[in-house]
PDB file of N, CA and C in Angstrom:
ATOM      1  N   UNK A   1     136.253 108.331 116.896  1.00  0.00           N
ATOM      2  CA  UNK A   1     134.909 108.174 116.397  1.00  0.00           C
ATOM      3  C   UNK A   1     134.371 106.753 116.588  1.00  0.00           C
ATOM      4  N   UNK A   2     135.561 105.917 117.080  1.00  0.00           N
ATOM      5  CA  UNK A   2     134.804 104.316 117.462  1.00  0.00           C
ATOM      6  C   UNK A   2     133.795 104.601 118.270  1.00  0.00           C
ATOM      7  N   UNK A   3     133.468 105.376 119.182  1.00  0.00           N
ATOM      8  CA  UNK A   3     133.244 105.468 120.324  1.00  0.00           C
ATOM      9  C   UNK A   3     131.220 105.344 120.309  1.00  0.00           C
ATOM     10  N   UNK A   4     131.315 106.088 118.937  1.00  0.00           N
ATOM     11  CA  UNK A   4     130.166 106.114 118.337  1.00  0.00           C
ATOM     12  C   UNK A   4     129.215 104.568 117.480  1.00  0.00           C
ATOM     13  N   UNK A   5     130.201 104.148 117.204  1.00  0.00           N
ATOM     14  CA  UNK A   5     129.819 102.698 116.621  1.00  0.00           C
ATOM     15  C   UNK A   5     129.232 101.631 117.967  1.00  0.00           C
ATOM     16  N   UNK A   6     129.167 101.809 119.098  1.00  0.00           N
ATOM     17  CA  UNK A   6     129.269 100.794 120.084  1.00  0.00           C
ATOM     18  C   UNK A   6     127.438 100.709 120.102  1.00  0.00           C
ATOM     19  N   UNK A   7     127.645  99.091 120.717  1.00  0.00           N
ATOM     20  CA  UNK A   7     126.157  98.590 120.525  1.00  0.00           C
ATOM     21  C   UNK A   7     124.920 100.032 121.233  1.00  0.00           C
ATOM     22  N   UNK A   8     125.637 100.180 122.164  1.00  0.00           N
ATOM     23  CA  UNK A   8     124.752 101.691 123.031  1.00  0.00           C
ATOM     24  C   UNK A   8     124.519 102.735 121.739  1.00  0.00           C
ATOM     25  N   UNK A   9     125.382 103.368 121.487  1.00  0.00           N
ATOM     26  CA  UNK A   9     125.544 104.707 120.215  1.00  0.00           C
ATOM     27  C   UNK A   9     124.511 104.005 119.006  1.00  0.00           C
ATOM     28  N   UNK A  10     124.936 102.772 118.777  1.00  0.00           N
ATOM     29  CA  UNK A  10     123.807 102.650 117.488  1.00  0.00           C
ATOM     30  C   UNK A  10     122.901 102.011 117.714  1.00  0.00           C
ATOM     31  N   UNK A  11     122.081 101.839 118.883  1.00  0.00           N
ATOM     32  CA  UNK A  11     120.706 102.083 119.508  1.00  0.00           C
ATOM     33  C   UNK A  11     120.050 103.403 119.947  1.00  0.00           C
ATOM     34  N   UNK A  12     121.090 104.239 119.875  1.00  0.00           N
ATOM     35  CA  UNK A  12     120.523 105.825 119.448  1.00  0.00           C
ATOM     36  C   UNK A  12     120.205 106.502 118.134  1.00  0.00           C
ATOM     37  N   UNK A  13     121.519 106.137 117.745  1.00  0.00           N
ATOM     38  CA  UNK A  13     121.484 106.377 115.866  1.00  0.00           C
ATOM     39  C   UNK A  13     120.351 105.828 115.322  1.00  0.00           C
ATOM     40  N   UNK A  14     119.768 104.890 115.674  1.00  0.00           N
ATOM     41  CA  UNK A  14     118.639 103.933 115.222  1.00  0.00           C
ATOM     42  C   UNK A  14     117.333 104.705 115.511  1.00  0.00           C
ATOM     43  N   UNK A  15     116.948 104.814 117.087  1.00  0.00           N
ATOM     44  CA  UNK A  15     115.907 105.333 117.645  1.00  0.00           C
ATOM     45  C   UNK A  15     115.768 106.925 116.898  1.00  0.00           C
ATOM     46  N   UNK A  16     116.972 107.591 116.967  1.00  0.00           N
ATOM     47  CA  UNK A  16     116.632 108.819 116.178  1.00  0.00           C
ATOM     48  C   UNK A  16     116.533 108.905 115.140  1.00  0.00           C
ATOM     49  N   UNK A  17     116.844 108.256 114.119  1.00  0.00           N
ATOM     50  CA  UNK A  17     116.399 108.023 112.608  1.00  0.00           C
ATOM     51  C   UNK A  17     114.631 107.744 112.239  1.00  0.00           C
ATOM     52  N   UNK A  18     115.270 106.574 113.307  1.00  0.00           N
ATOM     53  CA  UNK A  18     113.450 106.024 113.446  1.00  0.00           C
ATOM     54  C   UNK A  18     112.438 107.238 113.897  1.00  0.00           C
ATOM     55  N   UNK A  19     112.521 108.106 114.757  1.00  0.00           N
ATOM     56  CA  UNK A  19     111.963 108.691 115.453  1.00  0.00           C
ATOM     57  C   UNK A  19     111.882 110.029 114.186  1.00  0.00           C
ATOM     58  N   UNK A  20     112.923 110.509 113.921  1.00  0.00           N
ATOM     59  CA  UNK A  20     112.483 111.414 113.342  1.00  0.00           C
ATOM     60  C   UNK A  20     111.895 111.273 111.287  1.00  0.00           C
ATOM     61  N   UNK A  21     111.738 109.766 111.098  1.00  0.00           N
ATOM     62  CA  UNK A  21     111.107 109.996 109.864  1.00  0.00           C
ATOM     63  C   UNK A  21     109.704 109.874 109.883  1.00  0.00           C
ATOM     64  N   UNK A  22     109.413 109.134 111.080  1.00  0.00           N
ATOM     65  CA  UNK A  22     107.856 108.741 111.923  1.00  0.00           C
ATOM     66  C   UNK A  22     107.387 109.893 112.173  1.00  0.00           C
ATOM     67  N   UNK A  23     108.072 110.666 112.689  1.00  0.00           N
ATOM     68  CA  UNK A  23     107.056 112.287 113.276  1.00  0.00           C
ATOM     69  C   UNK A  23     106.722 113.090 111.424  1.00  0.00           C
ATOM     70  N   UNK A  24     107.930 112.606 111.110  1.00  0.00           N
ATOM     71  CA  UNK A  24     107.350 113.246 109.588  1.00  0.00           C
ATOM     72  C   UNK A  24     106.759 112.722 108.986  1.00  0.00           C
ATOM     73  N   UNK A  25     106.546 111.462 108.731  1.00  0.00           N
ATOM     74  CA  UNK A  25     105.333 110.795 108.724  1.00  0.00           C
ATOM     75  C   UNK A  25     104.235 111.068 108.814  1.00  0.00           C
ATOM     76  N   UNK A  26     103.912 111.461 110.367  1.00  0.00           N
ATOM     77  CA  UNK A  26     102.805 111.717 111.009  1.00  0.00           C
ATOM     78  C   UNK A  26     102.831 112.703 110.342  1.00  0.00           C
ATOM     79  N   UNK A  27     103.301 114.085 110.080  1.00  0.00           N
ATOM     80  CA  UNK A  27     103.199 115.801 109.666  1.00  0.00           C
ATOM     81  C   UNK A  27     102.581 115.201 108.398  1.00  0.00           C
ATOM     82  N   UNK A  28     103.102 114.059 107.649  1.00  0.00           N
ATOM     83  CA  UNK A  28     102.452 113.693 106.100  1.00  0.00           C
ATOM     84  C   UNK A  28     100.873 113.853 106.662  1.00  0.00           C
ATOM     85  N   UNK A  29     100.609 112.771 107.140  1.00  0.00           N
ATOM     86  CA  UNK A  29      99.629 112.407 107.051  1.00  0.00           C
ATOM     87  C   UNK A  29      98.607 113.075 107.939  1.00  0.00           C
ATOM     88  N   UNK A  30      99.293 114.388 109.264  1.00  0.00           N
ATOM     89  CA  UNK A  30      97.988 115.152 109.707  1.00  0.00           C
ATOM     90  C   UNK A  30      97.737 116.142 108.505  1.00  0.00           C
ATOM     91  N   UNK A  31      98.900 116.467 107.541  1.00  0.00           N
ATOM     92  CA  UNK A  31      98.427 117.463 106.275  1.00  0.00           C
ATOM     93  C   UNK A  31      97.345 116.932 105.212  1.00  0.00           C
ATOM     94  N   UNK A  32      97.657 115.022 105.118  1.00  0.00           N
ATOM     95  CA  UNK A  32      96.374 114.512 103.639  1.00  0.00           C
ATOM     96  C   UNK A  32      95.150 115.296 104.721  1.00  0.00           C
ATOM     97  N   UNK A  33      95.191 114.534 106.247  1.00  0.00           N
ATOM     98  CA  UNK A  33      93.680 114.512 106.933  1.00  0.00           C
ATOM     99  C   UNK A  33      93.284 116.369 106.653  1.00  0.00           C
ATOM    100  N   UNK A  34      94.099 117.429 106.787  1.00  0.00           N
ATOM    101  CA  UNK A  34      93.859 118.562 106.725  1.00  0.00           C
ATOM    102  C   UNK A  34      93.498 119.137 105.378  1.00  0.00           C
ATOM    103  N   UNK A  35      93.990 118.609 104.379  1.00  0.00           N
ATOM    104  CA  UNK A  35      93.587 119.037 103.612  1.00  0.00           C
ATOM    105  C   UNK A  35      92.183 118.063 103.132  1.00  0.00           C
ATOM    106  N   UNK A  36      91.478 116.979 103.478  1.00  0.00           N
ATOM    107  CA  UNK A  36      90.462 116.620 103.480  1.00  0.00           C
ATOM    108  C   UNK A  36      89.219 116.911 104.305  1.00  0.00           C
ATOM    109  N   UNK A  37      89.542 118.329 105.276  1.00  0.00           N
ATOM    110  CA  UNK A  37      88.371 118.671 105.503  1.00  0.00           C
ATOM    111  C   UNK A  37      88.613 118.722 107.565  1.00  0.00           C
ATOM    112  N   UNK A  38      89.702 118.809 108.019  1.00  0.00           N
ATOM    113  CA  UNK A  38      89.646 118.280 109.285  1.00  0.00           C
ATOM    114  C   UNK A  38      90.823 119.347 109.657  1.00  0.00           C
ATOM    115  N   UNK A  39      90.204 120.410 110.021  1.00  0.00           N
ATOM    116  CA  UNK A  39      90.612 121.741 110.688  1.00  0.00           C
ATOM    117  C   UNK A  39      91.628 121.402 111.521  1.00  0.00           C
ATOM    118  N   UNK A  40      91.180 120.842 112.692  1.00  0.00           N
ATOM    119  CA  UNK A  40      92.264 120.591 113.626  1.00  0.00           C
ATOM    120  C   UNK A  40      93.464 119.765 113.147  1.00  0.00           C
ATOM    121  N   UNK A  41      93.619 119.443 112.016  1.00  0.00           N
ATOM    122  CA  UNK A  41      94.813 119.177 111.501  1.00  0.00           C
ATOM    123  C   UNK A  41      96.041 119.670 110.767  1.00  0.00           C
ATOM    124  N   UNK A  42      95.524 121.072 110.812  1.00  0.00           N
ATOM    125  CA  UNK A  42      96.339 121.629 110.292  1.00  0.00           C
ATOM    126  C   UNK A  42      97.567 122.506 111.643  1.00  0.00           C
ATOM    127  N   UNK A  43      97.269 122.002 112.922  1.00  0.00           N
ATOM    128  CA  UNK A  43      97.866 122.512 113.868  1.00  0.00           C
ATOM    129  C   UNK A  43      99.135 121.351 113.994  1.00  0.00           C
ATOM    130  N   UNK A  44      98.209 119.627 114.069  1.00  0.00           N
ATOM    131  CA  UNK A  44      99.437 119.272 113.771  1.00  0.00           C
ATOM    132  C   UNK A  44     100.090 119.005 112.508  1.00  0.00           C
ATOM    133  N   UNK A  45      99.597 119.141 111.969  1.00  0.00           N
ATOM    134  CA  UNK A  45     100.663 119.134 110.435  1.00  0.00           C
ATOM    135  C   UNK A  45     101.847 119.812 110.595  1.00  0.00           C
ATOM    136  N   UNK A  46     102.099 121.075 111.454  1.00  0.00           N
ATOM    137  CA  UNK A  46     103.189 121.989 111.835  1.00  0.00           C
ATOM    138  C   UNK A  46     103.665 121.643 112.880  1.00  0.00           C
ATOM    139  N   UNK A  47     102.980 120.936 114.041  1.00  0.00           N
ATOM    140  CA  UNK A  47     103.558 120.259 115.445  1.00  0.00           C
ATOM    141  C   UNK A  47     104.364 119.149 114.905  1.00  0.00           C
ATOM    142  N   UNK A  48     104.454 118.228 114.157  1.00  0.00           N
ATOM    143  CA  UNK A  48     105.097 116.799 113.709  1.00  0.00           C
ATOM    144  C   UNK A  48     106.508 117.030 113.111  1.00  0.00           C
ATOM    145  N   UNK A  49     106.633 118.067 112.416  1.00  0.00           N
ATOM    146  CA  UNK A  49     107.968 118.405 112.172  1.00  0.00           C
ATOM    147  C   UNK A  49     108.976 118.967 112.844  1.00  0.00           C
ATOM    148  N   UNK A  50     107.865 119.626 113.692  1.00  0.00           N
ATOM    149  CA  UNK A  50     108.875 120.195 114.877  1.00  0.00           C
ATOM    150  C   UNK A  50     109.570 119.465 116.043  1.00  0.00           C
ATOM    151  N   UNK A  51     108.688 118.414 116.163  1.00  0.00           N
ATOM    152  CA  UNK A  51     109.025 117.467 117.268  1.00  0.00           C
ATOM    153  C   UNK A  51     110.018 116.708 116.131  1.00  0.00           C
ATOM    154  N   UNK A  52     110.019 116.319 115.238  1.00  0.00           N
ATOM    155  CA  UNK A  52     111.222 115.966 114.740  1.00  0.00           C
ATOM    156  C   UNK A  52     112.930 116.421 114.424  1.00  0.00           C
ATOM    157  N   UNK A  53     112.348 118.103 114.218  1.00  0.00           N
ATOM    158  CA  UNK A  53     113.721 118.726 114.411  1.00  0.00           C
ATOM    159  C   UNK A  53     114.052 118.701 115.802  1.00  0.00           C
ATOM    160  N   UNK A  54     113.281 118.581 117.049  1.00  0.00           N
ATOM    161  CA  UNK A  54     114.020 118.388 118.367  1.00  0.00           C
ATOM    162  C   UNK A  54     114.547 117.185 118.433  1.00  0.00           C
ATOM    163  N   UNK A  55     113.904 116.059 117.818  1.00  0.00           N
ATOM    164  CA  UNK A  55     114.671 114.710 117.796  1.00  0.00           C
ATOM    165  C   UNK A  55     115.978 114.936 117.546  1.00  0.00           C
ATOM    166  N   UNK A  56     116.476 115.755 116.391  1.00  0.00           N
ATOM    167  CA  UNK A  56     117.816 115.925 115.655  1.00  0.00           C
ATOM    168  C   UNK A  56     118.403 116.647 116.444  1.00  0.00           C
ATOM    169  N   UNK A  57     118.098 117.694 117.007  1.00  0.00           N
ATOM    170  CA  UNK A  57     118.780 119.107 117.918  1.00  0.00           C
ATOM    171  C   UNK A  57     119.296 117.872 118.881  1.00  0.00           C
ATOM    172  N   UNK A  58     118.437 117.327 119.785  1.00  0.00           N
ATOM    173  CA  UNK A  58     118.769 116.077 121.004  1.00  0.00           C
ATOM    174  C   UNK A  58     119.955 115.455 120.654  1.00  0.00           C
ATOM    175  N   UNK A  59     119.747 114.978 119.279  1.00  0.00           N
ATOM    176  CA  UNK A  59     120.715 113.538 118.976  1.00  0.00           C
ATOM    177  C   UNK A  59     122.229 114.420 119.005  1.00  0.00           C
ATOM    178  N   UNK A  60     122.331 115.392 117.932  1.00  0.00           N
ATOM    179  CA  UNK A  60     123.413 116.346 118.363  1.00  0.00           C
ATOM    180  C   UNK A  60     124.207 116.593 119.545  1.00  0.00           C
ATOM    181  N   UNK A  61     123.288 117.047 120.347  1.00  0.00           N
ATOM    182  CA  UNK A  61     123.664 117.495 121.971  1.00  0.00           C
ATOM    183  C   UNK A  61     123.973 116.175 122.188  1.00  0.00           C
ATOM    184  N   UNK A  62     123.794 115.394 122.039  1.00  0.00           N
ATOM    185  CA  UNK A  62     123.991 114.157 123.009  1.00  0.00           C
ATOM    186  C   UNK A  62     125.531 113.647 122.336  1.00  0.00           C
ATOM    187  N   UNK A  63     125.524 114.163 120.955  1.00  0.00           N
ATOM    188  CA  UNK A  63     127.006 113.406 120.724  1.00  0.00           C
ATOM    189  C   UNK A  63     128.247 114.481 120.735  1.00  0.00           C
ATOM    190  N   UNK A  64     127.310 115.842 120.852  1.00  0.00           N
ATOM    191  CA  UNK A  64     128.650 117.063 121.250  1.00  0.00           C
ATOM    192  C   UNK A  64     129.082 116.598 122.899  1.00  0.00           C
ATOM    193  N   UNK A  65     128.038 116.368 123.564  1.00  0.00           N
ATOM    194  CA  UNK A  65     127.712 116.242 124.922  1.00  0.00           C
ATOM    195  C   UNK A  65     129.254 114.838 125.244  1.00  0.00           C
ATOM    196  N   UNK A  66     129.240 114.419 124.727  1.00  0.00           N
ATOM    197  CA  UNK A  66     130.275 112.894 124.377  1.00  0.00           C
ATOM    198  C   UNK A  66     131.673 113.251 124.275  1.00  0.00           C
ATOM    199  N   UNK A  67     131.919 113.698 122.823  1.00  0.00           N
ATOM    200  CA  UNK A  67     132.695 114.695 122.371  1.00  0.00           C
ATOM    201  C   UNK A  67     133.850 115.653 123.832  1.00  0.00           C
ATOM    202  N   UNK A  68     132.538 116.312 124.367  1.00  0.00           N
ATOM    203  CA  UNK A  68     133.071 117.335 125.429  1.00  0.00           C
ATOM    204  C   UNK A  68     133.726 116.516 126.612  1.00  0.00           C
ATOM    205  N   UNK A  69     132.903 115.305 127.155  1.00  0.00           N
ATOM    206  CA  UNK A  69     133.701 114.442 128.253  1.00  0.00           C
ATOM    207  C   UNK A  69     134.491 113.850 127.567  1.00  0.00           C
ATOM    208  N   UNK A  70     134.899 113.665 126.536  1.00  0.00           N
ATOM    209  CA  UNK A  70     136.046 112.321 126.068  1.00  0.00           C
ATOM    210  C   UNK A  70     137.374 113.664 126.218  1.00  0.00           C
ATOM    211  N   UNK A  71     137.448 114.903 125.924  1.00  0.00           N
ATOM    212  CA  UNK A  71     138.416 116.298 126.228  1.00  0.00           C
ATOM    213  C   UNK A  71     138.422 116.567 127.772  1.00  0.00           C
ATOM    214  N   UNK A  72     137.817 116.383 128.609  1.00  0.00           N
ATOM    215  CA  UNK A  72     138.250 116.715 129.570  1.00  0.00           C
ATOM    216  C   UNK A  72     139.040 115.910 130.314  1.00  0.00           C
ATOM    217  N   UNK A  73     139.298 116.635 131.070  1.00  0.00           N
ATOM    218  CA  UNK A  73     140.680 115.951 131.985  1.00  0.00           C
ATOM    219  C   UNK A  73     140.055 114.880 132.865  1.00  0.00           C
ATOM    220  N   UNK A  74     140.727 113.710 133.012  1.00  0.00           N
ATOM    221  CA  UNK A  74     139.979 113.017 134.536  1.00  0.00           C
ATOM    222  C   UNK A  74     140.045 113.876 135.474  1.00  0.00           C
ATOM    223  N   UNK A  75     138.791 113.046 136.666  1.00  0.00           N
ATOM    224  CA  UNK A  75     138.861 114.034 138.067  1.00  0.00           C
ATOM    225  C   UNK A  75     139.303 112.824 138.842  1.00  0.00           C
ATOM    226  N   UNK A  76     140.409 113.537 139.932  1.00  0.00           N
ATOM    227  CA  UNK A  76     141.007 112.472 140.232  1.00  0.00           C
ATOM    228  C   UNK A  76     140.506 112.535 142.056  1.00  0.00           C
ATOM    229  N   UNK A  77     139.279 111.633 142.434  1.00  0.00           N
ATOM    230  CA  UNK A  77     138.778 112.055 143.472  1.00  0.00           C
ATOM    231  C   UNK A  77     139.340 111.946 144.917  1.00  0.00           C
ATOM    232  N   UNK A  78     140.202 111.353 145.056  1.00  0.00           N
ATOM    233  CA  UNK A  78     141.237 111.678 146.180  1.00  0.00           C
ATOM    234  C   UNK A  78     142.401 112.790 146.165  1.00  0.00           C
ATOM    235  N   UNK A  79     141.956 113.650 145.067  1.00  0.00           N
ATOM    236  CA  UNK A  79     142.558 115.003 145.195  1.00  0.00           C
ATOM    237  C   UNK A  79     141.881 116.024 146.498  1.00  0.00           C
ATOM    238  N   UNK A  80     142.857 117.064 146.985  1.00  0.00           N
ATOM    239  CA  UNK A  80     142.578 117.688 147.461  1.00  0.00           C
ATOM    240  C   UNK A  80     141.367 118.861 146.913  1.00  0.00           C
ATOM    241  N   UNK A  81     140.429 119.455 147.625  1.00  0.00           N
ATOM    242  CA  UNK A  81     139.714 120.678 147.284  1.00  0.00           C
ATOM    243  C   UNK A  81     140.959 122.009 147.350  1.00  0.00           C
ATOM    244  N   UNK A  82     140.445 122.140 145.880  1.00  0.00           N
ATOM    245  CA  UNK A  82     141.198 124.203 145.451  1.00  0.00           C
ATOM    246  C   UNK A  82     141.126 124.645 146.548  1.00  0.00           C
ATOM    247  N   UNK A  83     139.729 124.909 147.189  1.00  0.00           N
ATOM    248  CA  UNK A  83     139.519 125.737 148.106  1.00  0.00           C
ATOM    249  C   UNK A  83     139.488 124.986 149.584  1.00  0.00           C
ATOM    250  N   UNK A  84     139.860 125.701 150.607  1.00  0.00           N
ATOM    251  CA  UNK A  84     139.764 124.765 151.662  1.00  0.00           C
ATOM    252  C   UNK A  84     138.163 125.192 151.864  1.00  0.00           C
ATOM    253  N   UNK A  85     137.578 124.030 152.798  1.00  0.00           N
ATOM    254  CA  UNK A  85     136.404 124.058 153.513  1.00  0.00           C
ATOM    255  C   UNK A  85     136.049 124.492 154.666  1.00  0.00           C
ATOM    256  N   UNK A  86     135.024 125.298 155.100  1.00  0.00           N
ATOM    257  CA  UNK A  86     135.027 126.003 156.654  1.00  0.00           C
ATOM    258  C   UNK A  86     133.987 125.165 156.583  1.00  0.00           C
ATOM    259  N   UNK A  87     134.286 124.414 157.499  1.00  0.00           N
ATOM    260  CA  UNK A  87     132.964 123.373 158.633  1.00  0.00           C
ATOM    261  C   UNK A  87     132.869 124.384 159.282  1.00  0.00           C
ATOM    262  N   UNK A  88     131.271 124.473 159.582  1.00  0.00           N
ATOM    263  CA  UNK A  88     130.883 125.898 160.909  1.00  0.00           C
ATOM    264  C   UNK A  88     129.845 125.004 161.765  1.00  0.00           C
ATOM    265  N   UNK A  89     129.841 125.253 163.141  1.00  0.00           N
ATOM    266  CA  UNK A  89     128.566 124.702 163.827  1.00  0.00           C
ATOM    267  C   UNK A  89     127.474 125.460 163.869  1.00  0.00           C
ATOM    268  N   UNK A  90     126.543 124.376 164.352  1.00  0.00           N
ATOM    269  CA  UNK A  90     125.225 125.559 163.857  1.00  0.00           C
ATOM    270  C   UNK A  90     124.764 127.167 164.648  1.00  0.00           C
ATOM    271  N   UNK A  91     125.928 126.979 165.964  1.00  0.00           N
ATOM    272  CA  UNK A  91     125.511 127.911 166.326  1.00  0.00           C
ATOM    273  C   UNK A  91     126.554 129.369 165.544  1.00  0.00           C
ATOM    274  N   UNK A  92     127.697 128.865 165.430  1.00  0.00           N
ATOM    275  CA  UNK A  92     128.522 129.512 164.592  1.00  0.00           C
ATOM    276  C   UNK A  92     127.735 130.061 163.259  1.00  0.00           C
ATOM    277  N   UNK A  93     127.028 129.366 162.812  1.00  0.00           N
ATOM    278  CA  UNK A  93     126.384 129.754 161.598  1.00  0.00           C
ATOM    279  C   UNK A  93     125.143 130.547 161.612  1.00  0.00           C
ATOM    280  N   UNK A  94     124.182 130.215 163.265  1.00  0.00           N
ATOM    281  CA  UNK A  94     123.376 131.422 163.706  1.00  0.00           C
ATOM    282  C   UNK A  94     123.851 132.697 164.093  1.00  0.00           C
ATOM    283  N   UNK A  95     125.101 132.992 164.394  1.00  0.00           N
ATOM    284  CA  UNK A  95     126.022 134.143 164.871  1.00  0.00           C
ATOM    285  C   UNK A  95     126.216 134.557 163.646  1.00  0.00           C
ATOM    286  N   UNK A  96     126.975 134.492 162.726  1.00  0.00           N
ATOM    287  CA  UNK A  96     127.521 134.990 161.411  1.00  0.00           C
ATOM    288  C   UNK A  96     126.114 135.501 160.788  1.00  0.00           C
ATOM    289  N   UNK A  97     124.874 134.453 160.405  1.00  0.00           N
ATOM    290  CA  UNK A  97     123.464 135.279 160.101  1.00  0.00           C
ATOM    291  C   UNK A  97     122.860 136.189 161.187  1.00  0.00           C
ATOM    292  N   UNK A  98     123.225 136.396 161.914  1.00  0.00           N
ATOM    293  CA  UNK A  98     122.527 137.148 163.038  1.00  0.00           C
ATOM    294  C   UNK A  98     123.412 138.520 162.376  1.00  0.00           C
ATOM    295  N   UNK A  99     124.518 138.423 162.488  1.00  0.00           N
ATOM    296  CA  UNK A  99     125.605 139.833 162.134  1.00  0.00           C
ATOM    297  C   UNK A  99     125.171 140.472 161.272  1.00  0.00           C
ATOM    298  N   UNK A 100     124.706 139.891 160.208  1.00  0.00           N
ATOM    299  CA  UNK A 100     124.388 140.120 158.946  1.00  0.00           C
ATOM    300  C   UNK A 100     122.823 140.752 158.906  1.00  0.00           C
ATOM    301  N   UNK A 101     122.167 140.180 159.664  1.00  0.00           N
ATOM    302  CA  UNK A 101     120.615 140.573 159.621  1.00  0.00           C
ATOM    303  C   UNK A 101     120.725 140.994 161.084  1.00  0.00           C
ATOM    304  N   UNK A 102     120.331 142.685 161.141  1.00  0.00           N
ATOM    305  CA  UNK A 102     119.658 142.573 162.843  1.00  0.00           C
ATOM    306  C   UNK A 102     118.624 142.252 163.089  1.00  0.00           C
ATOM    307  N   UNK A 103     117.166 141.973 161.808  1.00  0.00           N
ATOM    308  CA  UNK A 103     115.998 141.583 162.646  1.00  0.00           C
ATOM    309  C   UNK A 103     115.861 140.319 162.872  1.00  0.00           C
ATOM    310  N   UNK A 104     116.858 139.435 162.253  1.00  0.00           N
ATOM    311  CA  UNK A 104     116.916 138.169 162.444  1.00  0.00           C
ATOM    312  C   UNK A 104     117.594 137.794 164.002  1.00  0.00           C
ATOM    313  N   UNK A 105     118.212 138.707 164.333  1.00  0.00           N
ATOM    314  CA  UNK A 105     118.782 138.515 165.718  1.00  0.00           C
ATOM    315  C   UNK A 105     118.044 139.220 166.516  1.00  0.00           C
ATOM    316  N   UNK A 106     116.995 139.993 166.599  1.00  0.00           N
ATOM    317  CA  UNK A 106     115.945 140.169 167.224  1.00  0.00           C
ATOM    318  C   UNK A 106     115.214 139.568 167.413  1.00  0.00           C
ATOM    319  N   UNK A 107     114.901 138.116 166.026  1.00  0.00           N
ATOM    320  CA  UNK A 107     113.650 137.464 166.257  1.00  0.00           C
ATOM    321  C   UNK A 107     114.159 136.218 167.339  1.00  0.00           C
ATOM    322  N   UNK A 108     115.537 135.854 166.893  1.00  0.00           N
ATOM    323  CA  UNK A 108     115.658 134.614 167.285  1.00  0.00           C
ATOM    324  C   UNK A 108     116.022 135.182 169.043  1.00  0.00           C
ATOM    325  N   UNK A 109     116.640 136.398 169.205  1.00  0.00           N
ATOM    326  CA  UNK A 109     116.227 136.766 170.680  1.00  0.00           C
ATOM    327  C   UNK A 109     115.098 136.428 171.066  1.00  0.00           C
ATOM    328  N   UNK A 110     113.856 136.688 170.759  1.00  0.00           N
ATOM    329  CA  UNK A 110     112.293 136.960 171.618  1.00  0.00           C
ATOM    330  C   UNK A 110     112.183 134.873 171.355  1.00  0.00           C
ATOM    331  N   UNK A 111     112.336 134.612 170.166  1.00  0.00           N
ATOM    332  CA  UNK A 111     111.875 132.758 170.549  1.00  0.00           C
ATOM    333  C   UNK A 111     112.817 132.625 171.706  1.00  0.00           C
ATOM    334  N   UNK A 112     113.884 132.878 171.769  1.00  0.00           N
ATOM    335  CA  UNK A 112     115.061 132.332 172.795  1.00  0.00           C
ATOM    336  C   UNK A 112     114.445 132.636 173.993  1.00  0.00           C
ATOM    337  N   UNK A 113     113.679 133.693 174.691  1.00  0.00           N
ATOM    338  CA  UNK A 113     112.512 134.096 175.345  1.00  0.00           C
ATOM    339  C   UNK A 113     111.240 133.262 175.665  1.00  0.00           C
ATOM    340  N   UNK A 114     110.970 133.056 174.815  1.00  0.00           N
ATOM    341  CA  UNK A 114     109.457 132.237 174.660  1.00  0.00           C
ATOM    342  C   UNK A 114     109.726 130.721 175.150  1.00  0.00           C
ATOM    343  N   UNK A 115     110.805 130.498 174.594  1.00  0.00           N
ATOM    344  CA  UNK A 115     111.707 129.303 174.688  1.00  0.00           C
ATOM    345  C   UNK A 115     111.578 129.092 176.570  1.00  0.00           C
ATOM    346  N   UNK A 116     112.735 130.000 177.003  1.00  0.00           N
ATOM    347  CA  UNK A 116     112.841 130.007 178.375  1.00  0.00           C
ATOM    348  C   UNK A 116     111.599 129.920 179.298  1.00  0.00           C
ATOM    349  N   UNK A 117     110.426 130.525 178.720  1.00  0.00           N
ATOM    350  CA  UNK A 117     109.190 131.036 179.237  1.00  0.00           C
ATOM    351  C   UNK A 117     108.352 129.539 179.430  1.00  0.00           C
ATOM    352  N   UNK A 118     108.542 128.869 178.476  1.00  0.00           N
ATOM    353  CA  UNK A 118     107.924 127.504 178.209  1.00  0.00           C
ATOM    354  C   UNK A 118     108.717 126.358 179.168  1.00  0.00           C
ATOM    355  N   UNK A 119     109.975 126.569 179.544  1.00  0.00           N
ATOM    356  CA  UNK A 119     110.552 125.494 180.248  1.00  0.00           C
ATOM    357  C   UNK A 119     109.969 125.881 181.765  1.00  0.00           C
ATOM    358  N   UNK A 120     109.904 127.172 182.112  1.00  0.00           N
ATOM    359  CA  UNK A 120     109.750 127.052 183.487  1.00  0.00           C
ATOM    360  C   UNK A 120     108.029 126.534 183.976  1.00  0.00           C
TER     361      UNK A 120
END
């Protein structure tokens, strides 16, 4: 839990405290203006709290989010890939989509055509 005390972590702890007694704040005070006569305040009077419970939902995620990388395993990047890799060339890779689609190997027939038609 040190991990949380560091000058970074309690410049969050801070900003979200701050952040979410200010939006309620604001919900205070679009409710005095609403209840003094100013309609459109009663939309945010209900918007200000809400943006404050996302402040809290955020701050959460961000320290489960912490939590979850400090459990995982290192990645150790001069490891090999699980899976091996098929490098394909591009024409290798127009053959394999051609197999798969015949009108795609119809079309790229007639450009291959048009193609030839244009050089001579």
């Amino acid at each position: 839990m040190k991990r949380f005390f560091t000058p970074g972590w309690l410049g969050i702890h801070l900003i979200a405290i701050v952040l979410f007694f200010a939006f309620l704040a604001f919900g205070w005070w679009q409710f005095e203006r609403a209840q003094a006569g100013n309609a459109r305040s009663w939309g945010y009077t209900f918007e200000w709290p809400v943006f404050a419970g996302f402040v809290i939902v955020m701050w959460i995620k961000m320290i489960r989010d912490e939590l979850k990388a400090a459990k995982a395993p290192p990645v150790d990047p001069n490891a090999a890939p699980a899976v091996p890799v098929r490098v394909l060339t591009e024409a290798q890779l127009i053959k394999e989509a051609e197999a798969e689609n015949p009108e795609l190997a119809a079309y790229n027939r007639r450009l291959a055509r048009l193609a030839a038609q244009n050089r001579r």
